[in-house]
C-alpha atoms as a PDB file:
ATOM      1  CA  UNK A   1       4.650  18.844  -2.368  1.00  0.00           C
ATOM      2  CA  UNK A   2       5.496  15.032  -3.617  1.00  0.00           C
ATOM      3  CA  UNK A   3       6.280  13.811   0.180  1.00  0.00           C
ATOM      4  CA  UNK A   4       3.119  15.350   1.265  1.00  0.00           C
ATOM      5  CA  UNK A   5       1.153  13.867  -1.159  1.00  0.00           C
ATOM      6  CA  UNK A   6       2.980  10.389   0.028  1.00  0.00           C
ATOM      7  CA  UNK A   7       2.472  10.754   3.940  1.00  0.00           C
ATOM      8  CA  UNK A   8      -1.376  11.566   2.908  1.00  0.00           C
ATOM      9  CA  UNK A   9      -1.344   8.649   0.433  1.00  0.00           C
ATOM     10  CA  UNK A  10       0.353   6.112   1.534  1.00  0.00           C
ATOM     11  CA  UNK A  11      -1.989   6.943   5.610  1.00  0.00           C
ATOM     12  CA  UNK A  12      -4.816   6.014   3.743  1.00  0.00           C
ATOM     13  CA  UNK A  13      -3.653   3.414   1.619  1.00  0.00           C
ATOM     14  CA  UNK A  14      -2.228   1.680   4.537  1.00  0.00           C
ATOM     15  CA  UNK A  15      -4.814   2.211   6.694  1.00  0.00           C
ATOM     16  CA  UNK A  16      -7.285   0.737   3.705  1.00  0.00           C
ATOM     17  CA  UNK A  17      -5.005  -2.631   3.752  1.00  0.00           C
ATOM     18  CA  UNK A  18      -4.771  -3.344   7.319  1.00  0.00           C
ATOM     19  CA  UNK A  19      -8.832  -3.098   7.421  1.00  0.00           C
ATOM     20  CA  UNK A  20      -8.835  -5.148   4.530  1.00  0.00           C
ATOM     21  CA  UNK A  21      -5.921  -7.891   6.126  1.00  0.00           C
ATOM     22  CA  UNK A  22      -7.448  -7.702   9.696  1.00  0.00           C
ATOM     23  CA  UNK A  23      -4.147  -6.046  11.420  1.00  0.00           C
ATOM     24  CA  UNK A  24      -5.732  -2.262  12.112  1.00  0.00           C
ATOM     25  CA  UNK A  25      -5.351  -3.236  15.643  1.00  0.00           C
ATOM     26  CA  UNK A  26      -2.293  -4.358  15.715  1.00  0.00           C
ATOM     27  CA  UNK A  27      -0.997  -1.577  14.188  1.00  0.00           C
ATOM     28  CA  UNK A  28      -0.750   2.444  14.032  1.00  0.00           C
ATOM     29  CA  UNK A  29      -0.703   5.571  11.788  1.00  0.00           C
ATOM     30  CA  UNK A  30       3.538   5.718  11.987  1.00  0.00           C
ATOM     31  CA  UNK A  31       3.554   1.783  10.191  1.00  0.00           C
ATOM     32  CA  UNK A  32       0.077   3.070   8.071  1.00  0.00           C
ATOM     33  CA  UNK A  33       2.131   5.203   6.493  1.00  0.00           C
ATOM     34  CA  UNK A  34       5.563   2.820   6.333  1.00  0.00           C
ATOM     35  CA  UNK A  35       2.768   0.125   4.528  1.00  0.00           C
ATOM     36  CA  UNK A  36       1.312   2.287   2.062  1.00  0.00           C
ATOM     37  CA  UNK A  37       4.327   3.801   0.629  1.00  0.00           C
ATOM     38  CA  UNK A  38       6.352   0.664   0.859  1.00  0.00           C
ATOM     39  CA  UNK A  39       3.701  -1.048  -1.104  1.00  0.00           C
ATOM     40  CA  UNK A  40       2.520   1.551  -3.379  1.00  0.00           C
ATOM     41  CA  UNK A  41       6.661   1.747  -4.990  1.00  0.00           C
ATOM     42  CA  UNK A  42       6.170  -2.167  -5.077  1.00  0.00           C
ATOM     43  CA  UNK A  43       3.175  -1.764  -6.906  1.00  0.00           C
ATOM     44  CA  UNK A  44       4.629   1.289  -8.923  1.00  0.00           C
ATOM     45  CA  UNK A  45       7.573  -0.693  -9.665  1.00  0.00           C
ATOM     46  CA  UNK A  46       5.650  -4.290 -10.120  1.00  0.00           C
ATOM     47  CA  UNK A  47       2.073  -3.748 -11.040  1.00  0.00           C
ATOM     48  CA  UNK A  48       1.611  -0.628 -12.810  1.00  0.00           C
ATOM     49  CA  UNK A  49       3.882  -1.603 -15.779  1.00  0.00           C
ATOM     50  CA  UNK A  50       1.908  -4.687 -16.584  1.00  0.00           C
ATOM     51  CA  UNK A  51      -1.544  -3.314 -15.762  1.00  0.00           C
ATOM     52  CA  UNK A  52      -0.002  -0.125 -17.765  1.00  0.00           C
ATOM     53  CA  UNK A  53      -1.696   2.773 -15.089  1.00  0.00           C
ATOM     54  CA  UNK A  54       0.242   5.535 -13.585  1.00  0.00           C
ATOM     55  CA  UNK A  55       1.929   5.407 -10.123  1.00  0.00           C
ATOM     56  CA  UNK A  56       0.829   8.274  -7.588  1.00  0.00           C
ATOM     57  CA  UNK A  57       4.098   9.779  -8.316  1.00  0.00           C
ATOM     58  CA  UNK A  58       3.129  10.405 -12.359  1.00  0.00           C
ATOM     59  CA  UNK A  59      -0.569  11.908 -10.301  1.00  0.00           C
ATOM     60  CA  UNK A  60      -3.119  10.621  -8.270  1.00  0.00           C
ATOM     61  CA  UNK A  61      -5.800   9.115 -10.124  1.00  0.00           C
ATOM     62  CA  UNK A  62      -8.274   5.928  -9.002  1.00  0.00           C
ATOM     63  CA  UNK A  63      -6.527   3.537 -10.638  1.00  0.00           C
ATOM     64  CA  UNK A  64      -3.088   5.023  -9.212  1.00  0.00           C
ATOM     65  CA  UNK A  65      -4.416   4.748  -5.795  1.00  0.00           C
ATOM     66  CA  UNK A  66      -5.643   1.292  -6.519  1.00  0.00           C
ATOM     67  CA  UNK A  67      -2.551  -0.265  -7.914  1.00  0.00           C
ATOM     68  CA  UNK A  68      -1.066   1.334  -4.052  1.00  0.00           C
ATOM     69  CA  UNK A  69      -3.798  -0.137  -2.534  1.00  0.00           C
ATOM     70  CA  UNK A  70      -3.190  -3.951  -4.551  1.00  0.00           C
ATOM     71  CA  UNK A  71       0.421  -2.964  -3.651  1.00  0.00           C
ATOM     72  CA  UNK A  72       0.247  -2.759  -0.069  1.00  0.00           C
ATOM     73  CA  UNK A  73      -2.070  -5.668   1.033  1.00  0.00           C
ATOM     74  CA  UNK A  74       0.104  -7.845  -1.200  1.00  0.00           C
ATOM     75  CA  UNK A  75       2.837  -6.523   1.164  1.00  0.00           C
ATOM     76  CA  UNK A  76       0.540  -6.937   4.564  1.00  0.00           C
ATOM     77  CA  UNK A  77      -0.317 -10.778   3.252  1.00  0.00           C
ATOM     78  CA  UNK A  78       3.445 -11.326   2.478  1.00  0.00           C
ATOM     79  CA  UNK A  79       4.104  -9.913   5.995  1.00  0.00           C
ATOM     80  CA  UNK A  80       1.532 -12.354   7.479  1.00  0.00           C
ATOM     81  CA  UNK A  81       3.103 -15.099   5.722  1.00  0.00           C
ATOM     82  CA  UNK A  82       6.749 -14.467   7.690  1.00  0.00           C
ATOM     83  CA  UNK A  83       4.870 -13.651  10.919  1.00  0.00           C
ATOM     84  CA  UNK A  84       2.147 -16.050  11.355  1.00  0.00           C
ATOM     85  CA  UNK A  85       2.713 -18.869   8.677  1.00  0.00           C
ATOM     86  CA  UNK A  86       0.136 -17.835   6.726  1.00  0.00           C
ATOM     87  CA  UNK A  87      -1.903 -15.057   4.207  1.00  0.00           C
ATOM     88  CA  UNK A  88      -4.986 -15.315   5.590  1.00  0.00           C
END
């Protein structure tokens, strides 16, 4: 049930960032997914312990979902950084 809960998660989480960063056109559900769970075990790994929340693995919760969410456009602007030159 844990993957599940990370393709569903990590969809909307990445889908969430790229409105937020301006890239939803530029790309699909496939790298959604790839962004949200990529950034939500960033911010499980990097945010969560400082902030002292749970990570969507310990159960989803709001602030779970928003340390992912903080997580992944951190990734998207570092992303935008390599590929255009700047965050935005």
């Amino acid at each position: 049930m844990g993957i599940i809960m990370w393709l569903i998660v990590g969809g909307v989480v990445g889908w969430l960032a790229s409105i937020i960063m301006r890239r939803d056109a530029q790309q699909g559900i496939f790298l959604n997914i790839i962004v949200g769970i990529v950034g939500a075990v960033l911010a499980g790994w990097l945010i969560a312990p400082l902030l002292g929340t749970a990570t969507i693995n310990e159960g989803l919760s709001v602030a779970s979902f928003l340390v992912s969410l903080v997580g992944a456009v951190i990734l998207l602007a570092i992303v935008n950084l390599f590929t255009r030159g700047r965050a935005r």
